[in-house]
N, C-alpha and C. Protein backbone atom coordinates (compact mmCIF):
# COMPACT_ATOMS: atom_id res chain seq x y z
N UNK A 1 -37.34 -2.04 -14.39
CA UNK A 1 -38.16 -2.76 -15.34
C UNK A 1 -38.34 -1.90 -16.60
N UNK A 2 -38.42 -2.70 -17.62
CA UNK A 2 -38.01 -1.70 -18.99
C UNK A 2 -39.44 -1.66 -18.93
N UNK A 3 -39.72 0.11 -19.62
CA UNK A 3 -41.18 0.32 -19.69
C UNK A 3 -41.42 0.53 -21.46
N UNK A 4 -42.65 0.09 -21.80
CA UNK A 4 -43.24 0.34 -23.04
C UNK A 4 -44.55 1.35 -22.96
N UNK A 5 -44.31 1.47 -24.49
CA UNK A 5 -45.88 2.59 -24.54
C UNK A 5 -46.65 1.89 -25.43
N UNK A 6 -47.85 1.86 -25.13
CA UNK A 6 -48.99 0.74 -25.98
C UNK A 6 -49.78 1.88 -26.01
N UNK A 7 -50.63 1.79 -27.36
CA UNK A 7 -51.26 2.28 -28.70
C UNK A 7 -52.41 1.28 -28.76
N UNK A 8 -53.49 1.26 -28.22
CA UNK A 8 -54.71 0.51 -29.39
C UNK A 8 -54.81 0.89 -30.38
N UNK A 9 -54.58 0.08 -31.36
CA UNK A 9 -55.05 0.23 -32.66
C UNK A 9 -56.60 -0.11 -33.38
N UNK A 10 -56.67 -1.16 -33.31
CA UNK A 10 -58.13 -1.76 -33.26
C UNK A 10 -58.50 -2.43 -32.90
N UNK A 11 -59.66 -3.16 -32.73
CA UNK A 11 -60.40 -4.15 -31.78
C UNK A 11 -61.41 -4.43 -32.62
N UNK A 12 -61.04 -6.52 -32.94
CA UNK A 12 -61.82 -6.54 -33.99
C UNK A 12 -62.38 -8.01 -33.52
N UNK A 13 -64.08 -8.07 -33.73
CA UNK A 13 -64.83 -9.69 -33.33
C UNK A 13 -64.99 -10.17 -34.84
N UNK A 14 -63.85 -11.34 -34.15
CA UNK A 14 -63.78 -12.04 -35.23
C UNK A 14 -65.26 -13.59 -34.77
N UNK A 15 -64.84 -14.58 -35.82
CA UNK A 15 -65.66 -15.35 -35.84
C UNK A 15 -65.37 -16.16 -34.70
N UNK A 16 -66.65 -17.19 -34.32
CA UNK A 16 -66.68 -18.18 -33.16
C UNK A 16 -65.92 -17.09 -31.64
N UNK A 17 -66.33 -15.92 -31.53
CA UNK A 17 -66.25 -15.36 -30.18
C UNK A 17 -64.57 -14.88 -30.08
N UNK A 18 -64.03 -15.33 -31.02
CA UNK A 18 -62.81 -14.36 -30.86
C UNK A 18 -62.54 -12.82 -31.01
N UNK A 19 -61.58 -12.45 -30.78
CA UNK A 19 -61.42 -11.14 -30.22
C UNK A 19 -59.94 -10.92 -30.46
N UNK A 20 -59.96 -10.03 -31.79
CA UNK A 20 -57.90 -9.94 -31.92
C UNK A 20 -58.24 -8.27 -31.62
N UNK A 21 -56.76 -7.91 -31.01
CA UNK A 21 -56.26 -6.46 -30.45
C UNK A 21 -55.21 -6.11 -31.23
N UNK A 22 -55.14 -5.31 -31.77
CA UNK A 22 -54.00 -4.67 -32.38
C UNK A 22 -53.42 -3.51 -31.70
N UNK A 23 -52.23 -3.87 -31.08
CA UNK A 23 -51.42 -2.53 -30.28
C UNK A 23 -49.98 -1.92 -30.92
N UNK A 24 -49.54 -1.26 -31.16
CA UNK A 24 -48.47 -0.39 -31.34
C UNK A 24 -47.64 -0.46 -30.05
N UNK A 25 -46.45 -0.72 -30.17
CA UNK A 25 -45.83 -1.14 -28.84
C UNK A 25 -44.23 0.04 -28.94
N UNK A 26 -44.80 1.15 -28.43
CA UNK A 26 -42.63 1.00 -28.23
C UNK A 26 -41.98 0.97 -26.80
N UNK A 27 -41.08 0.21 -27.22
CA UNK A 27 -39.97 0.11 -25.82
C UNK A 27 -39.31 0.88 -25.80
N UNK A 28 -38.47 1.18 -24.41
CA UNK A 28 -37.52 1.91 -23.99
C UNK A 28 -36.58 1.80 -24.75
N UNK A 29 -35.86 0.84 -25.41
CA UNK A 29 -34.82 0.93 -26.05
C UNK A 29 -35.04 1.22 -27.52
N UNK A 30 -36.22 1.72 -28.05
CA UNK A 30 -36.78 2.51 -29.14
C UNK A 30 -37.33 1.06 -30.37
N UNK A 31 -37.35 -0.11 -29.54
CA UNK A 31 -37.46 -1.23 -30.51
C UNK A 31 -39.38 -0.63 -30.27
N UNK A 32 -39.92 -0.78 -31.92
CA UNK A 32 -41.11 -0.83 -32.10
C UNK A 32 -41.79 -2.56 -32.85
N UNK A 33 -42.64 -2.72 -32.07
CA UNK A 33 -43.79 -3.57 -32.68
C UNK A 33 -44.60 -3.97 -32.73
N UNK A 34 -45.74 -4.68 -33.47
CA UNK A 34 -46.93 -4.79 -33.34
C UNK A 34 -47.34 -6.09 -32.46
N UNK A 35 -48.41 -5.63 -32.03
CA UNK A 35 -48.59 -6.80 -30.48
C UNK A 35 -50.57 -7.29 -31.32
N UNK A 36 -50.18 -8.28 -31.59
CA UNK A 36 -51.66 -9.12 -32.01
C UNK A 36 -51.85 -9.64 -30.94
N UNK A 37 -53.24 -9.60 -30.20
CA UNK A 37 -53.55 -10.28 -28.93
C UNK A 37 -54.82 -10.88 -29.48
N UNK A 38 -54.75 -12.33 -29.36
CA UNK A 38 -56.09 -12.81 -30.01
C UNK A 38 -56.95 -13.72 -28.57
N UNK A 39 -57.97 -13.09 -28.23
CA UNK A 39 -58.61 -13.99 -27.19
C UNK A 39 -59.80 -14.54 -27.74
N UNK A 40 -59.87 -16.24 -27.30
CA UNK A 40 -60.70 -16.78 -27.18
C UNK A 40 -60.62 -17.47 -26.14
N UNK A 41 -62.23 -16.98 -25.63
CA UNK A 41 -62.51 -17.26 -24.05
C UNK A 41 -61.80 -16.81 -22.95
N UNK A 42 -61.29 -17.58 -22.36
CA UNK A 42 -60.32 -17.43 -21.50
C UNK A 42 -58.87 -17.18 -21.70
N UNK A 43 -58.46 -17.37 -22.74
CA UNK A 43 -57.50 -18.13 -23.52
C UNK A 43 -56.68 -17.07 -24.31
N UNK A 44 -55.44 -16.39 -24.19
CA UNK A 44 -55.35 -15.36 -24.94
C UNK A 44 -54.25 -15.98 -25.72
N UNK A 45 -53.57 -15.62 -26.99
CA UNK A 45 -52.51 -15.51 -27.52
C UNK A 45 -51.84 -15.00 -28.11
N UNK A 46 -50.48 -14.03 -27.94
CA UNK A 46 -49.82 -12.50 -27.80
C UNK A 46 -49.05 -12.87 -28.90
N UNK A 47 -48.85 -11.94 -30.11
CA UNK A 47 -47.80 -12.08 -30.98
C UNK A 47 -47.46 -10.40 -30.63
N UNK A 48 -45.84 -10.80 -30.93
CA UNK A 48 -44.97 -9.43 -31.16
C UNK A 48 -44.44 -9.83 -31.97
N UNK A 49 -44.38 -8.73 -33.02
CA UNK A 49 -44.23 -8.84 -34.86
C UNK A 49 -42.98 -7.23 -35.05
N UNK A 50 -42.27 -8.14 -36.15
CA UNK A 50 -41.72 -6.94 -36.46
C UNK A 50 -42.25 -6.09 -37.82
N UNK A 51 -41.71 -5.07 -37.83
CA UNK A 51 -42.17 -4.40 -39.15
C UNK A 51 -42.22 -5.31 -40.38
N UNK A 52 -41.01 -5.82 -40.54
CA UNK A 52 -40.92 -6.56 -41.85
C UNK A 52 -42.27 -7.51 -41.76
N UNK A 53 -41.93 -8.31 -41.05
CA UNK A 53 -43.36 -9.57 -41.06
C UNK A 53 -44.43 -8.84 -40.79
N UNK A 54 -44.81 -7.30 -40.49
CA UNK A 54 -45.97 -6.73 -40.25
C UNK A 54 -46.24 -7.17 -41.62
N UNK A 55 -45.29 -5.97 -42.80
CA UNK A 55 -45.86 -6.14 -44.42
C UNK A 55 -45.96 -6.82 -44.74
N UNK A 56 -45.15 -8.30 -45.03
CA UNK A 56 -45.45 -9.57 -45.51
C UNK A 56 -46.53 -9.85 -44.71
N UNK A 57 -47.20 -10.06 -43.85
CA UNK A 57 -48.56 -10.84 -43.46
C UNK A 57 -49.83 -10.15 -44.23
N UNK A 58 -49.29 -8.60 -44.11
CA UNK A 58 -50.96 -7.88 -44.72
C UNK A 58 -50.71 -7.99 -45.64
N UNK A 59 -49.52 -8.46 -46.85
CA UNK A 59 -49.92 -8.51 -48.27
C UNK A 59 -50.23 -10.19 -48.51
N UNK A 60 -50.19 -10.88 -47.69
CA UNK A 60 -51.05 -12.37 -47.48
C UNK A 60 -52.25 -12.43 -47.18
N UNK A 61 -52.62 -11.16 -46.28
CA UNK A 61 -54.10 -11.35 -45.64
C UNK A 61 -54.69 -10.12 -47.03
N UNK A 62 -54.13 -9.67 -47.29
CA UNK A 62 -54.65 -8.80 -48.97
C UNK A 62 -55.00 -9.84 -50.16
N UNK A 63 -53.70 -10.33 -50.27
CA UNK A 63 -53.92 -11.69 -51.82
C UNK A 63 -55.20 -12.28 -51.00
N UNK A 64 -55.22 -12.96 -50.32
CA UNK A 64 -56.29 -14.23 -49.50
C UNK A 64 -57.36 -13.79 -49.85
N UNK A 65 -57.63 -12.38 -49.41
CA UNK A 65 -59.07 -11.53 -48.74
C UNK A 65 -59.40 -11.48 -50.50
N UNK A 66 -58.34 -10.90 -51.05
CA UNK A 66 -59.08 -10.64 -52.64
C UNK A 66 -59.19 -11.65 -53.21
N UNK A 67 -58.87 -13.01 -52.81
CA UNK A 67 -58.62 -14.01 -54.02
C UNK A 67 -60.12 -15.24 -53.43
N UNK A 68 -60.54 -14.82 -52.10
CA UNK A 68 -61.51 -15.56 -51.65
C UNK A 68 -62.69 -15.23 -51.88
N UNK A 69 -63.64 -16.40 -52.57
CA UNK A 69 -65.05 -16.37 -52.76
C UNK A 69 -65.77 -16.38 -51.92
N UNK A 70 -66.32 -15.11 -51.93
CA UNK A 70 -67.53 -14.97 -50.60
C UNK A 70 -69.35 -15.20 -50.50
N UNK A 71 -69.39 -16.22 -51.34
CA UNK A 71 -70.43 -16.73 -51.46
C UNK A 71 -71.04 -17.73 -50.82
């Protein structure tokens, strides 16, 4: 069984009781990526991301975060 090494990164409560995990993942065959685990409730849902779509998402969740009125 191919083994990986997992990294918590952060652990963050989001709104309405969710719960995203950010892990650092590498595999045996040296493939690295980021593992978003978002639970609500019972209910989990696992993304494995590669580098590229790591950067493109945080410069989406950057524009968004700066461009949204928090009033």
């Amino acid at each position: 069984m191919p083994q990986e090494i997992i990294n918590e990164l952060a652990k963050i409560e989001a709104p309405f009781g969710q719960e995203i995990t950010l892990q650092d993942i590498k595999h045996e065959s040296g493939l690295q990526m980021m593992r978003i685990r978002i639970k609500e409730g019972s209910r989990f849902t696992i993304l494995d991301i590669d580098h590229d779509t790591a950067k493109k998402w945080g410069r989406f969740f950057d524009s968004w975060a700066a461009e949204t009125n928090r009033d």
